[in-house]
C-alpha atoms as a PDB file:
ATOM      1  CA  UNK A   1      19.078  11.001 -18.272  1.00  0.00           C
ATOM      2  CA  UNK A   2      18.643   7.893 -19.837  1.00  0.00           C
ATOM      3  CA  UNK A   3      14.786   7.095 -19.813  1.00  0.00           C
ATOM      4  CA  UNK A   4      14.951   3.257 -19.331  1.00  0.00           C
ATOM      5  CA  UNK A   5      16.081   4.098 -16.103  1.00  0.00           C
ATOM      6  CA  UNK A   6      13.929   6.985 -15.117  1.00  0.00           C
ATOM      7  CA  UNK A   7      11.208   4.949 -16.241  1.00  0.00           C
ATOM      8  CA  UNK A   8      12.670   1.574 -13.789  1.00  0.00           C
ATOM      9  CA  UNK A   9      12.717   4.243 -10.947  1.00  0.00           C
ATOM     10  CA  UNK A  10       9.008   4.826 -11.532  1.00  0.00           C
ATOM     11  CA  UNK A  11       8.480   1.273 -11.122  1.00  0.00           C
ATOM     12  CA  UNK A  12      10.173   0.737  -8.300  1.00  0.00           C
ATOM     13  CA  UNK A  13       8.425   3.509  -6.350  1.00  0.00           C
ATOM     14  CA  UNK A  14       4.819   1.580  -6.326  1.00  0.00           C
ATOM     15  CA  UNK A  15       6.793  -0.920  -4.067  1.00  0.00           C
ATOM     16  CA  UNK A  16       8.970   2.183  -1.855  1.00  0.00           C
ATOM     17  CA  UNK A  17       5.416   3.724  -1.199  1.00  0.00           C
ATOM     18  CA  UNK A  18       4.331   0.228   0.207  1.00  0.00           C
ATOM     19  CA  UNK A  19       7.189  -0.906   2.254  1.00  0.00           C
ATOM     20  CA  UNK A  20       7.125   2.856   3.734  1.00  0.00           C
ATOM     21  CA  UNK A  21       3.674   2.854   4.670  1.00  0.00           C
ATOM     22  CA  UNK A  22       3.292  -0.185   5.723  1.00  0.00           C
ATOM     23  CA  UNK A  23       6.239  -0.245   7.848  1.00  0.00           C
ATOM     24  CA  UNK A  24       4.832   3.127   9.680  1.00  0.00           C
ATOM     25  CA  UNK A  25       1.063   1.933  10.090  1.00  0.00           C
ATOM     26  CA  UNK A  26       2.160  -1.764  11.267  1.00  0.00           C
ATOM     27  CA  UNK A  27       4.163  -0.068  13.633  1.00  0.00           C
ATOM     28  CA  UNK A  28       1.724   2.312  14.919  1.00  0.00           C
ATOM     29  CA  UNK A  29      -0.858  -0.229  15.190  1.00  0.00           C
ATOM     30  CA  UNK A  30       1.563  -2.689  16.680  1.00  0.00           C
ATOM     31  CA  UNK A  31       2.678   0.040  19.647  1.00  0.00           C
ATOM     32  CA  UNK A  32      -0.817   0.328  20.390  1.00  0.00           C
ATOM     33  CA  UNK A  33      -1.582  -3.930  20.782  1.00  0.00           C
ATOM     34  CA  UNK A  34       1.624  -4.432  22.658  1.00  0.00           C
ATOM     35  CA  UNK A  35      -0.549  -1.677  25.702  1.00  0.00           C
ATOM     36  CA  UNK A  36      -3.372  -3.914  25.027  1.00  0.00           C
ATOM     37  CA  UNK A  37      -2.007  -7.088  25.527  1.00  0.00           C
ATOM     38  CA  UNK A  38      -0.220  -6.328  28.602  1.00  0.00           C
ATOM     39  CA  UNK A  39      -3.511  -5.633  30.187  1.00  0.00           C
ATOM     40  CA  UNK A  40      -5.088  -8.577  29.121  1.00  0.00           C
ATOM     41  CA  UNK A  41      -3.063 -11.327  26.291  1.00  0.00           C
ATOM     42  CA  UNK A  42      -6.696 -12.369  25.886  1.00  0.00           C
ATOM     43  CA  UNK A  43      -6.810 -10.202  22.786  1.00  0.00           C
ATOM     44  CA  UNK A  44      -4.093 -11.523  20.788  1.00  0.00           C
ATOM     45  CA  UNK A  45      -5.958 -12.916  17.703  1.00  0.00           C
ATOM     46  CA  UNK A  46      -7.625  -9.252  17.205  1.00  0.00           C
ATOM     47  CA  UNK A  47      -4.525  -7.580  17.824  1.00  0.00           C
ATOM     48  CA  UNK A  48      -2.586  -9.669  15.505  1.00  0.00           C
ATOM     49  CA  UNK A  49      -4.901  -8.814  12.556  1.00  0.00           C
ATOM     50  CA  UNK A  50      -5.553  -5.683  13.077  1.00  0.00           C
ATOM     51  CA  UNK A  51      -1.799  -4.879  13.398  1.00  0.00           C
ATOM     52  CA  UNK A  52      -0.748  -6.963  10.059  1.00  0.00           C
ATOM     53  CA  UNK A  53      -3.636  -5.239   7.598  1.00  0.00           C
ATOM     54  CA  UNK A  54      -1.459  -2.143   6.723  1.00  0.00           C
ATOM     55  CA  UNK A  55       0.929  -4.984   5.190  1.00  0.00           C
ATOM     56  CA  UNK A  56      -1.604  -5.168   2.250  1.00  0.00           C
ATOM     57  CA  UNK A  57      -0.238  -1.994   0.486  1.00  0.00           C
ATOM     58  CA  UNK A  58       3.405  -3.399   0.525  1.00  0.00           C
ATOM     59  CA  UNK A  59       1.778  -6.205  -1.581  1.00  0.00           C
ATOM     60  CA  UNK A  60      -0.132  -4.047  -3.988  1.00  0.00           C
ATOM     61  CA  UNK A  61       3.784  -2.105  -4.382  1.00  0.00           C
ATOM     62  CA  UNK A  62       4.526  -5.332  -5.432  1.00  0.00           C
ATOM     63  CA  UNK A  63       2.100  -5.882  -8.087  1.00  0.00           C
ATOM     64  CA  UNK A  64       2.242  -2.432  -9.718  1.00  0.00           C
ATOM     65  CA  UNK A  65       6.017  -2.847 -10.101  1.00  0.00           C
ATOM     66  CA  UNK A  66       6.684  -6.290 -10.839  1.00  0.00           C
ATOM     67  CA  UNK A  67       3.740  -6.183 -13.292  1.00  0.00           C
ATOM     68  CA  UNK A  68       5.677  -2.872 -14.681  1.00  0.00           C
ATOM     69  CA  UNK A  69       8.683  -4.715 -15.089  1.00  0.00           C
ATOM     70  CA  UNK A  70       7.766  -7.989 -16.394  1.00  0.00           C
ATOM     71  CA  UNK A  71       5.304  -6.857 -18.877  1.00  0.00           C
ATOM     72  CA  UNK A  72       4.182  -3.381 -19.620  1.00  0.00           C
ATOM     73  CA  UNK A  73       8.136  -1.881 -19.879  1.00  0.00           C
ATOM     74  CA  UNK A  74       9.272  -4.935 -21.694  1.00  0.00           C
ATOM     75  CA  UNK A  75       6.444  -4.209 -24.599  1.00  0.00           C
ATOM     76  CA  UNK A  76       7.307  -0.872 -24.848  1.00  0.00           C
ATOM     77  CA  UNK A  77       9.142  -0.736 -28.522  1.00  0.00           C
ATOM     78  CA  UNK A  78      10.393   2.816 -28.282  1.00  0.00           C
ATOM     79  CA  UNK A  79      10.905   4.260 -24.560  1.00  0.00           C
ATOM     80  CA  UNK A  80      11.320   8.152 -25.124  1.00  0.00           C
ATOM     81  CA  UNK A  81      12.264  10.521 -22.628  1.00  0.00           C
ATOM     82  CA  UNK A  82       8.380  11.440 -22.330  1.00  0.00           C
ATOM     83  CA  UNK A  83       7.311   8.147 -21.939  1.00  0.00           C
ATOM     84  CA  UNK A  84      10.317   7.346 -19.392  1.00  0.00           C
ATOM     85  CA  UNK A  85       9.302  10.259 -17.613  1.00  0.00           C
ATOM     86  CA  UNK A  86       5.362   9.177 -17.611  1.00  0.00           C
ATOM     87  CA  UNK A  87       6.376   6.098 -15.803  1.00  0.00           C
ATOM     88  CA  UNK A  88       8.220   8.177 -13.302  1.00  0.00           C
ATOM     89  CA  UNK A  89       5.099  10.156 -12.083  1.00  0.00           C
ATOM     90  CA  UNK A  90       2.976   7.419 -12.333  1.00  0.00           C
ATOM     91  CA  UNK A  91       5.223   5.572 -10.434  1.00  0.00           C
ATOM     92  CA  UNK A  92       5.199   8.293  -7.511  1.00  0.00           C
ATOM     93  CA  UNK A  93       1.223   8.850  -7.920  1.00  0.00           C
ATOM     94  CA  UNK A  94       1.160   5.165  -7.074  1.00  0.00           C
ATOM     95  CA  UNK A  95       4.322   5.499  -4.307  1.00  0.00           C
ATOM     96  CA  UNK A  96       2.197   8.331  -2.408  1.00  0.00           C
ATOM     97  CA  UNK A  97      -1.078   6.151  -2.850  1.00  0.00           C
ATOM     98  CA  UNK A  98       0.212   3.267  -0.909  1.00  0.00           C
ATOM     99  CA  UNK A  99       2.403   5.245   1.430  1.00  0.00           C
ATOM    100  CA  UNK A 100      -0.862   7.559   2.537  1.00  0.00           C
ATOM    101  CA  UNK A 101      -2.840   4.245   2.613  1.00  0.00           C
ATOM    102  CA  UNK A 102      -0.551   1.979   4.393  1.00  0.00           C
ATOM    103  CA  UNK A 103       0.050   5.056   7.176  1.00  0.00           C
ATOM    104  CA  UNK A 104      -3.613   5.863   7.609  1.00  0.00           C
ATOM    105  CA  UNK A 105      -4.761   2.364   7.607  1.00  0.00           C
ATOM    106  CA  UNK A 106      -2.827   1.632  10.875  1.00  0.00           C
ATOM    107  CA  UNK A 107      -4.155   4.414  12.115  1.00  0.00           C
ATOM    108  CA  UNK A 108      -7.593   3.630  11.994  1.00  0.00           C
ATOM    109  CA  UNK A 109      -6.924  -0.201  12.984  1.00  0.00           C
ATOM    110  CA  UNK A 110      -4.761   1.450  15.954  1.00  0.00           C
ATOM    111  CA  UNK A 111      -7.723   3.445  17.080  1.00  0.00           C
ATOM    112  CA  UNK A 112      -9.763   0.291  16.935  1.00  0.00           C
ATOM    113  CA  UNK A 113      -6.649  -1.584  19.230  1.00  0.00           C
ATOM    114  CA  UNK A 114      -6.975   0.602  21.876  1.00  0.00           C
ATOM    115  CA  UNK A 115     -11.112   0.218  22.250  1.00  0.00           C
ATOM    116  CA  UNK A 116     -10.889  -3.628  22.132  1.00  0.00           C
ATOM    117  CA  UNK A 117     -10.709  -4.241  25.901  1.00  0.00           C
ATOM    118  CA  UNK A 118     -12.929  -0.924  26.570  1.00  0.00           C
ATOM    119  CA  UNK A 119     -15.801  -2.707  24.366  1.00  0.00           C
ATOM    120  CA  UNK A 120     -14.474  -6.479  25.219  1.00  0.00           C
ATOM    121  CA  UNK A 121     -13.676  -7.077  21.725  1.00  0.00           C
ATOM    122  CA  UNK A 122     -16.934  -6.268  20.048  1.00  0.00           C
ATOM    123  CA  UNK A 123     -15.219  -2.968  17.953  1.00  0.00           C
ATOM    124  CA  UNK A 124     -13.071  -5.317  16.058  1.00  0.00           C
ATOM    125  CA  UNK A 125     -15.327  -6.461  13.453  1.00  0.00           C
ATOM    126  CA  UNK A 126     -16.111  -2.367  13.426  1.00  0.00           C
ATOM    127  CA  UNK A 127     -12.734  -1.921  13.022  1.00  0.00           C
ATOM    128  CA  UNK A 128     -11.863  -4.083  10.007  1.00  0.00           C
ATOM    129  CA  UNK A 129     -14.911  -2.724   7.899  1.00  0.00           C
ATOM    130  CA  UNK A 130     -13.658   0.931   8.332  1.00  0.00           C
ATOM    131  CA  UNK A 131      -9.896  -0.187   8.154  1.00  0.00           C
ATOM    132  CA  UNK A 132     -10.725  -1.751   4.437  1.00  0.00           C
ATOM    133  CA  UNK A 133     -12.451   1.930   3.550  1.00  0.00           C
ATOM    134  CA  UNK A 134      -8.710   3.125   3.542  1.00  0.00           C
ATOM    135  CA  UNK A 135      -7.649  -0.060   2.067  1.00  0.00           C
ATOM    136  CA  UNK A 136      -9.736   0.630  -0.797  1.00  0.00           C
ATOM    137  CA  UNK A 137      -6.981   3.736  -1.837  1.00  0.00           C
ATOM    138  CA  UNK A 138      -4.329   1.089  -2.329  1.00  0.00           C
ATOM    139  CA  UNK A 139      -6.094  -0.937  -4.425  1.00  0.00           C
ATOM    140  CA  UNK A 140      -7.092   1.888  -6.598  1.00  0.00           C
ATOM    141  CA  UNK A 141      -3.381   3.208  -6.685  1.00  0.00           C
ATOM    142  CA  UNK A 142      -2.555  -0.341  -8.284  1.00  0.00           C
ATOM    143  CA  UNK A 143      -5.115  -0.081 -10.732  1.00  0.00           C
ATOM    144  CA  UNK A 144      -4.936   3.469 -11.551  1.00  0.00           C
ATOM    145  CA  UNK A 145      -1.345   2.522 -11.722  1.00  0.00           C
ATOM    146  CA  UNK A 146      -1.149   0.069 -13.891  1.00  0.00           C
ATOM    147  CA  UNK A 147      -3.793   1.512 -16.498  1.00  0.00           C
ATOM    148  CA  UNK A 148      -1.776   4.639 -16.419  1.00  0.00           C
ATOM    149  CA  UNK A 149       1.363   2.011 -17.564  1.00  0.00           C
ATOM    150  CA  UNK A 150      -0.577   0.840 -20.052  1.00  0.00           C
ATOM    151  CA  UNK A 151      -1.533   3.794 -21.619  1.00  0.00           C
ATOM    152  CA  UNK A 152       1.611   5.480 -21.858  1.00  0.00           C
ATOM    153  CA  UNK A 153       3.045   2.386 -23.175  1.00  0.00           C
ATOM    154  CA  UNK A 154       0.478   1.745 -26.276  1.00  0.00           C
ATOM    155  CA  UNK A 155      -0.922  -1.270 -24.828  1.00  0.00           C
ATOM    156  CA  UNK A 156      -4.549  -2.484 -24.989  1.00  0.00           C
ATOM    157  CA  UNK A 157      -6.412  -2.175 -21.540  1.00  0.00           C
END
């Protein structure tokens, strides 16, 4: 298989893992604010926020690939079949990082969505502190990521 696209594959998993992930824990937490605000519309600003920070990971997909494309593939002066198939599994290290992130992140921030009117709004602030714990698991799959590129390719970190 030719390794310039194995290695392009890679790449373009970071972003699959995001838009996956995302999509799922949006959802989830979404499902859950829609119940809430048909009690009480009150709640919209919490619910809106809560609900959009799985999107983050879709974002950090974005980075890890674009940046893969755009300047650690083009730099690479001899892409072997090792090296094309380096970027592949680094590419779905970084695909199940954001997935698991994005999914579990809406999780959390949908657990929080269904205490808002229970506590009248005063879990929210909880919520985003323990939502950005799981957040943190994107952000390393970027930079874990994109060392990883980096490395394989020869580059200086």
């Amino acid at each position: 298989m030719d390794p310039n696209f194995v290695a392009t594959l890679g790449l373009a998993l970071g972003l699959a893992g995001g838009l996956a992930g995302s999509s799922i824990g949006t959802a989830r937490a979404a499902s859950a604010g829609l119940a809430v605000l048909a009690e009480d519309p009150g709640y919209f600003r919490q619910v809106i926020i809560l609900s959009a920070l799985p999107m983050t990971q879709t974002f950090y997909g974005l980075i890890f690939t674009l940046l893969g494309l755009t300047v650690v593939l083009p730099s690479v002066h001899t892409l072997t079949d090792i090296k094309g198939w380096a970027f592949l599994g680094i590419g779905i290290a970084v695909f199940c990082a954001e997935f698991a992130s994005a999914w579990m992140q809406g999780e959390v921030c949908m657990a929080g969505i269904v205490e808002v009117p229970r506590t009248k709004g005063a879990i929210w602030v909880h919520t985003m502190i323990l939502a950005s714990y799981v957040e943190l698991f994107g952000i390393l799959g970027l930079v874990f990521g994109y060392l990883l590129l980096t490395m394989v390719a020869g580059l200086p970190v």
